[in-house]
Protein backbone atom coordinates (compact mmCIF):
# COMPACT_ATOMS: atom_id res chain seq x y z
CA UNK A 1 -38.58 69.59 14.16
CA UNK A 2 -36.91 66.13 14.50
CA UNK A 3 -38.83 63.47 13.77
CA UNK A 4 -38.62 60.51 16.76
CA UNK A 5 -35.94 58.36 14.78
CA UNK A 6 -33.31 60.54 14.54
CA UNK A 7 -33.91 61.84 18.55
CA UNK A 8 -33.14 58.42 19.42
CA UNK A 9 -29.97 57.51 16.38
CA UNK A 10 -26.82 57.33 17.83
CA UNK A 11 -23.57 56.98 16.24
CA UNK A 12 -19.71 55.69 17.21
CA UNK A 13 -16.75 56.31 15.37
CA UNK A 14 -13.83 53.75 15.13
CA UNK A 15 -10.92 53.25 14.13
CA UNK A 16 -7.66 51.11 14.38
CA UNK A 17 -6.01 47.84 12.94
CA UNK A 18 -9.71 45.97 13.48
CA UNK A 19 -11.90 48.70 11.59
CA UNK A 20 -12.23 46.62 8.63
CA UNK A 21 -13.21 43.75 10.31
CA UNK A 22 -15.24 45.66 12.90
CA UNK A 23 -17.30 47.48 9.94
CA UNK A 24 -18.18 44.21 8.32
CA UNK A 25 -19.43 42.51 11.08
CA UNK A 26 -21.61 45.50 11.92
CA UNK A 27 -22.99 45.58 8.44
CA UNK A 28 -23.54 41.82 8.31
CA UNK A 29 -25.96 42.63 12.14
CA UNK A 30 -27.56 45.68 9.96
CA UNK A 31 -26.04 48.39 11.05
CA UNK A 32 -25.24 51.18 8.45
CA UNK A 33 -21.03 51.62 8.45
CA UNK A 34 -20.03 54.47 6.50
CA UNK A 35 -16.17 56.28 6.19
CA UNK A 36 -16.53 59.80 7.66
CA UNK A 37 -13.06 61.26 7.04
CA UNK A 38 -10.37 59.16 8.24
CA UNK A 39 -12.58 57.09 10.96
CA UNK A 40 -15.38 54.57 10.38
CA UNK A 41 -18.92 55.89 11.85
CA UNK A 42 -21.83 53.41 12.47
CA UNK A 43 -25.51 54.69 12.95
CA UNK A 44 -27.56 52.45 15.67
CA UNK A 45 -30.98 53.17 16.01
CA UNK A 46 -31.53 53.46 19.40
CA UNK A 47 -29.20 53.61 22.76
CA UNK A 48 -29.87 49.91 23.20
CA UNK A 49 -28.36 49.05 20.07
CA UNK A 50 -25.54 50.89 20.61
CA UNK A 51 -24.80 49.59 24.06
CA UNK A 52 -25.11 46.06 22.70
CA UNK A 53 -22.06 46.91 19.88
CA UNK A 54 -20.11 48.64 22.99
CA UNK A 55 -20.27 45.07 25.12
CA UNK A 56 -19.65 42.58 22.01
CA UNK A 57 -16.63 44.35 20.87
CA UNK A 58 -14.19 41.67 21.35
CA UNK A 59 -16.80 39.36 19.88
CA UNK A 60 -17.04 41.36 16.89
CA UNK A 61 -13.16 41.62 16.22
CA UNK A 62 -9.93 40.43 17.94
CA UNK A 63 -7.66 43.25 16.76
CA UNK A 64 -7.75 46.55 18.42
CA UNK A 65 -9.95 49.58 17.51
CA UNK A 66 -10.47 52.63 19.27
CA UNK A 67 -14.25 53.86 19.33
CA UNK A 68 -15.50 57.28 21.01
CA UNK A 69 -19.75 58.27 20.76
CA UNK A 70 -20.51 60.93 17.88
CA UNK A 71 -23.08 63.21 17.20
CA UNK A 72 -25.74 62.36 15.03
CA UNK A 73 -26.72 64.90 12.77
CA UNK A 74 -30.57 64.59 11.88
CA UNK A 75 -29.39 63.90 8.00
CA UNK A 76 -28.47 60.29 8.73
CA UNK A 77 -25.48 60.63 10.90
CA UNK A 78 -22.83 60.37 8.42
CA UNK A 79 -20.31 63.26 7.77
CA UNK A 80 -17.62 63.74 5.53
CA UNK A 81 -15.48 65.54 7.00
């Protein structure tokens, strides 16, 4: 069974011209930003966290990235694929 930290992960992909930019300023707030394929996936640790990242996008970069939610798989929430 799932412990309660990875019921409550969530993850969002992006992607786009601001990525880069995006992805550093997440890591720089302590979010983990890994690639997953050819789309950028960040792992917040609770809904809250993720919501926050979802209304401070234009704060976090100018240029445009597209984001969608992801599943997070109970082995950290990064994929390869």
């Amino acid at each position: 069974m799932a412990d309660e930290s990875q019921l409550t992960m969530r993850s969002l992909e992006f992607w786009g011209p601001g990525e880069e930019e995006l992805a550093r300023k997440l890591k720089e707030r302590n979010v983990s930003v890994k690639p997953a394929g050819t789309v950028q996936r960040a792992v917040f640790q609770d809904e809250s966290s993720l919501q926050d990242c979802l209304c401070k996008l234009e704060e976090l970069t100018a240029e445009k990235v597209f984001v969608r939610e992801a599943e997070t798989p109970p082995d950290s929430g990064f994929s390869t694929r």
